[in-house]
C-alpha atoms as a PDB file:
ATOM      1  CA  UNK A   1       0.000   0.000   0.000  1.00  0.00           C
ATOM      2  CA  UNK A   2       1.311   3.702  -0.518  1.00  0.00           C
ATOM      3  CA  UNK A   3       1.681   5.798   2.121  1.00  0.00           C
ATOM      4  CA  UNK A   4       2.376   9.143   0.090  1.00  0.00           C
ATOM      5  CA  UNK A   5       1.314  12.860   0.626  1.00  0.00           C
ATOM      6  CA  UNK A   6      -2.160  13.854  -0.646  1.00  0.00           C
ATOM      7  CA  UNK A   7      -2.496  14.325  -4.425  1.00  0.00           C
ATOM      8  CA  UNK A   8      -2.444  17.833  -6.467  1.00  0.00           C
ATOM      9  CA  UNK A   9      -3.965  16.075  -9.381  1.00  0.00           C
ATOM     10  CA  UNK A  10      -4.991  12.592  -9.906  1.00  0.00           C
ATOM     11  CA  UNK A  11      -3.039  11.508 -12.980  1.00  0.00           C
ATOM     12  CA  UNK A  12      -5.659   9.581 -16.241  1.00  0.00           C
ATOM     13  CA  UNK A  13      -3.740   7.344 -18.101  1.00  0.00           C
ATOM     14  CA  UNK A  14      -3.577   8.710 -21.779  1.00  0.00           C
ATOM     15  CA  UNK A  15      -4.375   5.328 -23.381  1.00  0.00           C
ATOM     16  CA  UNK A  16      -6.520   1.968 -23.480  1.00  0.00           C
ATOM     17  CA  UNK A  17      -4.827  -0.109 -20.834  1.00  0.00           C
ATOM     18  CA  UNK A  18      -2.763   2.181 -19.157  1.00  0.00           C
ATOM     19  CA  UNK A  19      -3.509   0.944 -16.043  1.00  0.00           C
ATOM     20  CA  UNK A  20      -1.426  -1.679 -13.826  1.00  0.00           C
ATOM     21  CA  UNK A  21      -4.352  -4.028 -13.488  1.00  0.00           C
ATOM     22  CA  UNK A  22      -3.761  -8.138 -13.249  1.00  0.00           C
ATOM     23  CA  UNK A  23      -7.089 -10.297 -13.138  1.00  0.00           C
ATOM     24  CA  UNK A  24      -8.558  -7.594 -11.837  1.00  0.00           C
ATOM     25  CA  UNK A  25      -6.388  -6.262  -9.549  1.00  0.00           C
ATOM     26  CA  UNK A  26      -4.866  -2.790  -9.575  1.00  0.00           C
ATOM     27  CA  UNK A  27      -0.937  -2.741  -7.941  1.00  0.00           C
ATOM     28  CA  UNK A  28      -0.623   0.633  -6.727  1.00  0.00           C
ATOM     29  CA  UNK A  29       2.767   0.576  -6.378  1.00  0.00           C
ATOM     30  CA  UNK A  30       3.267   0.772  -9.541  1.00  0.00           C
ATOM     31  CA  UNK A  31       0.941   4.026  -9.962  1.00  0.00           C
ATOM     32  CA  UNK A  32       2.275   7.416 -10.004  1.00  0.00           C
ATOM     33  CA  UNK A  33       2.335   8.560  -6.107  1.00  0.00           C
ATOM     34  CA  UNK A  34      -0.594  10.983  -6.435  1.00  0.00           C
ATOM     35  CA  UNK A  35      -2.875   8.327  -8.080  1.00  0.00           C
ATOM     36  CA  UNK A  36      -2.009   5.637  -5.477  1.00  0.00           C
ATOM     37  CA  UNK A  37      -2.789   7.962  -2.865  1.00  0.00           C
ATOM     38  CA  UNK A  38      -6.119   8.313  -3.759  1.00  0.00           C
ATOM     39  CA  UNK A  39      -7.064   4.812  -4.504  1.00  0.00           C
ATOM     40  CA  UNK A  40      -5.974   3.064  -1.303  1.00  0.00           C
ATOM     41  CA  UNK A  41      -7.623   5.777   0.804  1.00  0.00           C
ATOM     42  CA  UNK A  42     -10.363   2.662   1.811  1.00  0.00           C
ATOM     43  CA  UNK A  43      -6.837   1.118   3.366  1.00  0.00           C
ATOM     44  CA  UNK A  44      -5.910   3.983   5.599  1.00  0.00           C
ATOM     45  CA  UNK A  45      -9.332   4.352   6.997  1.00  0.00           C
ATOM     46  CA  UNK A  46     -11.714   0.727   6.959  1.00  0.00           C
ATOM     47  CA  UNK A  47     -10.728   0.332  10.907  1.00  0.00           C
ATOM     48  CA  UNK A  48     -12.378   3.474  11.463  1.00  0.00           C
ATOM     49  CA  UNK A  49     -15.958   3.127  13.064  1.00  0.00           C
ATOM     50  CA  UNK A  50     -18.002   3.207  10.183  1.00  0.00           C
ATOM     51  CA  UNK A  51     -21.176   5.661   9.951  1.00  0.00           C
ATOM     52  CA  UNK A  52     -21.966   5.702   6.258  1.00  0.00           C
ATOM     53  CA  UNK A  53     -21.506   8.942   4.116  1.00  0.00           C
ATOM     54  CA  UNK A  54     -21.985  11.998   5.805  1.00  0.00           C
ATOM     55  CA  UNK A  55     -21.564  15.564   5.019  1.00  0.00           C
ATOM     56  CA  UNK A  56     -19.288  16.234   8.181  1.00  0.00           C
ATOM     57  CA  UNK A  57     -19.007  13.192  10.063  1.00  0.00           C
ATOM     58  CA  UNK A  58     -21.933  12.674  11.898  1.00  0.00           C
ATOM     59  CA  UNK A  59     -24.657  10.629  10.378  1.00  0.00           C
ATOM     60  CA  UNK A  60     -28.582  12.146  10.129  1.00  0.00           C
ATOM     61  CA  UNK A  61     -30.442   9.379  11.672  1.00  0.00           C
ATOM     62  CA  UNK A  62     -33.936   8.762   9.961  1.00  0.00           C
ATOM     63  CA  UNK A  63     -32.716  10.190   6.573  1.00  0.00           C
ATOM     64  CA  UNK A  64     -33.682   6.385   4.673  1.00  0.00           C
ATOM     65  CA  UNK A  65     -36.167   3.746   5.832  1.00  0.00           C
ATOM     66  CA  UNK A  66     -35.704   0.203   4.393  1.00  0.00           C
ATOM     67  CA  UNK A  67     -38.648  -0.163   1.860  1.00  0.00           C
ATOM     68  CA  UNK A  68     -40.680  -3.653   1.550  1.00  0.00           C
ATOM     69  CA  UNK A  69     -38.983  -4.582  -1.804  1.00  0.00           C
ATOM     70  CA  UNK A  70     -41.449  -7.252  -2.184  1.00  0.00           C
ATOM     71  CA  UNK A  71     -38.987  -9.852  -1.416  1.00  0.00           C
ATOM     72  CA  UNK A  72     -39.141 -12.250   1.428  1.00  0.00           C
ATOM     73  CA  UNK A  73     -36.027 -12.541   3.913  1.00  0.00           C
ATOM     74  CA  UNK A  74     -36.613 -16.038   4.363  1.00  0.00           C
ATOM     75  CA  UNK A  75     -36.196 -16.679   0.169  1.00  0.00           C
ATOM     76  CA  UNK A  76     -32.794 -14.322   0.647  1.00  0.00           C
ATOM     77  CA  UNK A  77     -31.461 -16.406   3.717  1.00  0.00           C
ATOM     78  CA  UNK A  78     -32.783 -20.222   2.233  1.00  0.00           C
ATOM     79  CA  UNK A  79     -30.704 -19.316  -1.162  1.00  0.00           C
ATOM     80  CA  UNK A  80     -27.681 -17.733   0.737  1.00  0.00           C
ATOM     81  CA  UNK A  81     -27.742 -21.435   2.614  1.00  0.00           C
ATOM     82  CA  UNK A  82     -27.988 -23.298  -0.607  1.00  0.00           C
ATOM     83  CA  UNK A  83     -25.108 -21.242  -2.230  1.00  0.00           C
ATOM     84  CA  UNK A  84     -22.676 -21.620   0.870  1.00  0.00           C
ATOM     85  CA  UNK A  85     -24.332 -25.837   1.037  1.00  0.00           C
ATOM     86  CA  UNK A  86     -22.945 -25.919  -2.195  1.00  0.00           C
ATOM     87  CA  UNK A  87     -19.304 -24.807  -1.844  1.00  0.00           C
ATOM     88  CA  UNK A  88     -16.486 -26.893  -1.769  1.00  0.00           C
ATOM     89  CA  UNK A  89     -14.909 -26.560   2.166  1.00  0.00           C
ATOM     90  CA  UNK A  90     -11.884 -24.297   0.549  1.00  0.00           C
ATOM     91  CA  UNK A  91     -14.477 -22.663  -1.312  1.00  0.00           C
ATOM     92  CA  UNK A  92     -16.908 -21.746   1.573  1.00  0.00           C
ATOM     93  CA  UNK A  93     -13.590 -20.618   3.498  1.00  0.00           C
ATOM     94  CA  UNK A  94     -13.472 -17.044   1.485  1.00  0.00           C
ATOM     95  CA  UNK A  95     -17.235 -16.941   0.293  1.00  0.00           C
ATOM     96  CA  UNK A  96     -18.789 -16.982   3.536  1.00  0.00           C
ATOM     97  CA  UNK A  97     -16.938 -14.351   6.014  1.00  0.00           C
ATOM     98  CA  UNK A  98     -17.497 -12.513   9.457  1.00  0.00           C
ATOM     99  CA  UNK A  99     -19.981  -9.721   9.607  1.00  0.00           C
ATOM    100  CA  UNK A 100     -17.241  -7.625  10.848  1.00  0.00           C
ATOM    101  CA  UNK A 101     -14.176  -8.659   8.540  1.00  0.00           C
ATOM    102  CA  UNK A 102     -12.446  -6.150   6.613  1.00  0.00           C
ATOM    103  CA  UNK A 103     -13.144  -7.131   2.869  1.00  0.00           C
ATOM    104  CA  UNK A 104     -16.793  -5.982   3.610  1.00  0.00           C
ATOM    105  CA  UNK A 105     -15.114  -2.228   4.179  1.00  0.00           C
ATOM    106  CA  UNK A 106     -13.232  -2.450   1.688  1.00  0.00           C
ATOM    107  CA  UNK A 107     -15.698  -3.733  -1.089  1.00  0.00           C
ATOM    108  CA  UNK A 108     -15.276  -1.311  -3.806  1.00  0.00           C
ATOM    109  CA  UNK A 109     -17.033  -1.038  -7.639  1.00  0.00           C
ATOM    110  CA  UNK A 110     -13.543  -0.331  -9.229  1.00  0.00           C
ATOM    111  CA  UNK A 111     -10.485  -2.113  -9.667  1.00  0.00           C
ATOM    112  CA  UNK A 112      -9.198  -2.417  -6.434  1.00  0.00           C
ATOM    113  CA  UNK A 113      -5.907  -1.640  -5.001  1.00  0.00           C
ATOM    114  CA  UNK A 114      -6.362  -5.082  -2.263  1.00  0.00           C
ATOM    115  CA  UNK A 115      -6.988  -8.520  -3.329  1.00  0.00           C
ATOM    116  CA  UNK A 116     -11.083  -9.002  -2.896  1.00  0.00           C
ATOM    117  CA  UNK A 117     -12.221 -11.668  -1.099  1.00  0.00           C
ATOM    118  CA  UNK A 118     -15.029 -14.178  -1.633  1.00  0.00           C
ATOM    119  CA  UNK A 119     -15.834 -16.254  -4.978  1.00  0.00           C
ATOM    120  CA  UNK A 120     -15.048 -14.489  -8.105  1.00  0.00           C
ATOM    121  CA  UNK A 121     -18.245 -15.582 -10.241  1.00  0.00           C
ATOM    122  CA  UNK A 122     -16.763 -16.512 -13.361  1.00  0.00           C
ATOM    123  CA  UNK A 123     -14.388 -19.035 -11.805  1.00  0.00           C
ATOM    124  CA  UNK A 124     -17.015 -20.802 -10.079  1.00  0.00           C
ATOM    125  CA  UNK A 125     -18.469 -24.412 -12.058  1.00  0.00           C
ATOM    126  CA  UNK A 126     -22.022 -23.406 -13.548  1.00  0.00           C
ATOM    127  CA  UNK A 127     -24.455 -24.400 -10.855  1.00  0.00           C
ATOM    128  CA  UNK A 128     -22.697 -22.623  -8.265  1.00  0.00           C
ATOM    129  CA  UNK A 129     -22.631 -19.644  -9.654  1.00  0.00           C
ATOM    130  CA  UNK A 130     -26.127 -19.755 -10.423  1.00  0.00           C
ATOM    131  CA  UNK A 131     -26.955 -20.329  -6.716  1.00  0.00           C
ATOM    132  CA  UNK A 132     -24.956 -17.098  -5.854  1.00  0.00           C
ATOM    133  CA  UNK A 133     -27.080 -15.015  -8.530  1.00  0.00           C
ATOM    134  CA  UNK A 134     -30.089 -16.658  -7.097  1.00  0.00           C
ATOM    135  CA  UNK A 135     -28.863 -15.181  -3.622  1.00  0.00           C
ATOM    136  CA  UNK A 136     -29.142 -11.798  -5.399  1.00  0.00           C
ATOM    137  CA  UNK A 137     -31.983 -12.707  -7.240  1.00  0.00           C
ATOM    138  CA  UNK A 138     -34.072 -13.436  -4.103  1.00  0.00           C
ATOM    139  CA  UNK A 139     -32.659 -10.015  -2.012  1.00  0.00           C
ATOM    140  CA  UNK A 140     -33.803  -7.913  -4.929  1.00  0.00           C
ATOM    141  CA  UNK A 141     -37.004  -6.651  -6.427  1.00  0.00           C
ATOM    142  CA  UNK A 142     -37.637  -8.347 -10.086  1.00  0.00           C
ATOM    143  CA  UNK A 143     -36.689  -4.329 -11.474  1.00  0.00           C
ATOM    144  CA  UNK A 144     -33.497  -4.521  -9.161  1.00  0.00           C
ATOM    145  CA  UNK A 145     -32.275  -7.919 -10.398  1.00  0.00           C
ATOM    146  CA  UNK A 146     -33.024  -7.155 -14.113  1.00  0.00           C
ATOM    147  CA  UNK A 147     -30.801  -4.228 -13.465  1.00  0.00           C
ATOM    148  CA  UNK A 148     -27.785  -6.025 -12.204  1.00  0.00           C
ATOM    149  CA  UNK A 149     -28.319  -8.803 -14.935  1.00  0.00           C
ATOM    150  CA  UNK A 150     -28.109  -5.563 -17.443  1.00  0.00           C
ATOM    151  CA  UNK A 151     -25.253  -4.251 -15.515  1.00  0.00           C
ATOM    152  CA  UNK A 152     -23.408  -7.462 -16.264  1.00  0.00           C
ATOM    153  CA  UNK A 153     -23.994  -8.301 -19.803  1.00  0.00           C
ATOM    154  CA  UNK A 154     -23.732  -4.705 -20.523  1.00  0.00           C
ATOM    155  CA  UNK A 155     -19.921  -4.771 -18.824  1.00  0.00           C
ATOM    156  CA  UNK A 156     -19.233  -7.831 -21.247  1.00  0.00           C
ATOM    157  CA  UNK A 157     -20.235  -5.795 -24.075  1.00  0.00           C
ATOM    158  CA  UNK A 158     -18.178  -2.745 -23.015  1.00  0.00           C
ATOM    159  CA  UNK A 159     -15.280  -5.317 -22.918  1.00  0.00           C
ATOM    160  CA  UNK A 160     -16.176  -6.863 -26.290  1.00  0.00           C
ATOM    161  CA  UNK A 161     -16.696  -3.130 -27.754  1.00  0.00           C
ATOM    162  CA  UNK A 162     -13.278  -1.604 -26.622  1.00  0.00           C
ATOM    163  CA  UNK A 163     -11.064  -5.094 -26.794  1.00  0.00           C
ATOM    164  CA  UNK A 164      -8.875  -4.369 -23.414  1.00  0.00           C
ATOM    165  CA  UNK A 165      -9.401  -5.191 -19.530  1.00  0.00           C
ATOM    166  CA  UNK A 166     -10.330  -8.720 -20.733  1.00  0.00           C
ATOM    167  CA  UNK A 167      -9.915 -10.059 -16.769  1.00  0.00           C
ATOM    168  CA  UNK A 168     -12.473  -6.949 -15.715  1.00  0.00           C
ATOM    169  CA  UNK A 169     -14.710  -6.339 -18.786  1.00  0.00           C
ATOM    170  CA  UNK A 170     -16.478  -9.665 -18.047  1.00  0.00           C
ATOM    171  CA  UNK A 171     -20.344 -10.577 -17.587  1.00  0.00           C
ATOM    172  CA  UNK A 172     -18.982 -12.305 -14.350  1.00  0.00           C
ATOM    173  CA  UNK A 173     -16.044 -10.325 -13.325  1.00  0.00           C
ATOM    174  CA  UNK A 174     -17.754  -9.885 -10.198  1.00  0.00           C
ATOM    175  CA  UNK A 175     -16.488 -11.486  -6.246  1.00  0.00           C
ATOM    176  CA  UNK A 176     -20.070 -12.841  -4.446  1.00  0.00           C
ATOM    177  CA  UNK A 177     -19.365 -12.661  -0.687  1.00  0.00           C
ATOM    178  CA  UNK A 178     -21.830 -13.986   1.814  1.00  0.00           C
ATOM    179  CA  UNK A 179     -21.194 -11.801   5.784  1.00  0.00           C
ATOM    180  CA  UNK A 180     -22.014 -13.189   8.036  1.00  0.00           C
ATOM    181  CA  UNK A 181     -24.694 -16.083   9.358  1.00  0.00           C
ATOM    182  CA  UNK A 182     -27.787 -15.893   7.011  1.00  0.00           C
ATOM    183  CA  UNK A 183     -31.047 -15.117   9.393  1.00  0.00           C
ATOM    184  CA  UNK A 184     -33.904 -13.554   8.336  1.00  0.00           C
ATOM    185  CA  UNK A 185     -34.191 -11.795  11.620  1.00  0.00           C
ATOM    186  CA  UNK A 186     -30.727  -9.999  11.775  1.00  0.00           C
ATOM    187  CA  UNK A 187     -27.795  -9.028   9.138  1.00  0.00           C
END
């Protein structure tokens, strides 16, 4: 991880691919100092407590209430059980992990600059993979889930459109991590 000063400018690489990125994995060490300052800022700070995004560090209780979905708990927590049933006991080792372990503060929708933990989906066999997308399929609305189907297929196309970031540009370049004990009474 980089412990530099804070950036002037974040530096954009100039061309396709101009990122060091393996399998999905971006090495900050070999970024520019300003750049890897900014993208291991989740290192520096997951330990902190965490209260969400804020404007100055305090959080505004009763800004969100969770809204009936239309899904059922007890569909989310019975396919969460099947998917971790179903993994192999090396497997189940990094795709089921403690509420409070650090790869769920870290979790990031970019390449990140730490090794993610959990099941990548497009190196698990078939079947499993389709009992992780049926844990998202049964902790989503049917609009929510056709969104993050889209989501997927449309960052395969991006991949097959610009012909680069073949390990990220995937339709399953995606890590499935199940925190915690699966209830349908608590997280």
């Amino acid at each position: 991880m980089s412990s530099q000063q804070p950036p002037g400018e974040f530096p954009v690489p100039d061309a396709l691919g101009g990122l060091p990125s393996i399998d999905s994995h971006l090495f900050d060490d070999l970024l520019p100092a300003e750049g890897a300052f900014e993208l291991t800022a989740d290192l520096r700070s997951y330990r902190d407590p965490f209260v969400g995004i804020t404007e100055d560090g305090t959080p505004r209780p009763g800004l969100y209430r969770l809204n009936d979905a239309g899904t059922s708990p007890v569909a989310a927590v019975a396919a969460a059980e099947a998917y971790l049933d179903g993994l192999a006991p090396h497997q189940r080792v990094v795709g089921n992990l403690p509420m409070e372990a650090a790869a769920w503060r870290l979790w990031t929708n970019a390449i990140p600059t730490w090794h993610p933990k959990g099941m990548r989906l497009e190196r698990l066999a078939e079947r499993d993979r389709d009992r992780a997308l049926a844990v998202v399929e049964a902790s989503l609305s049917l609009a929510g889930y056709t969104q993050v189907c889209s989501a997927m297929a449309l960052n395969q196309n991006l991949g097959d459109l610009i012909d680069n970031y073949r390990d990220t540009l995937t339709e399953f370049a995606y890590w499935f991590t199940v925190f915690g004990t699966p209830s349908p009474r608590s997280p």
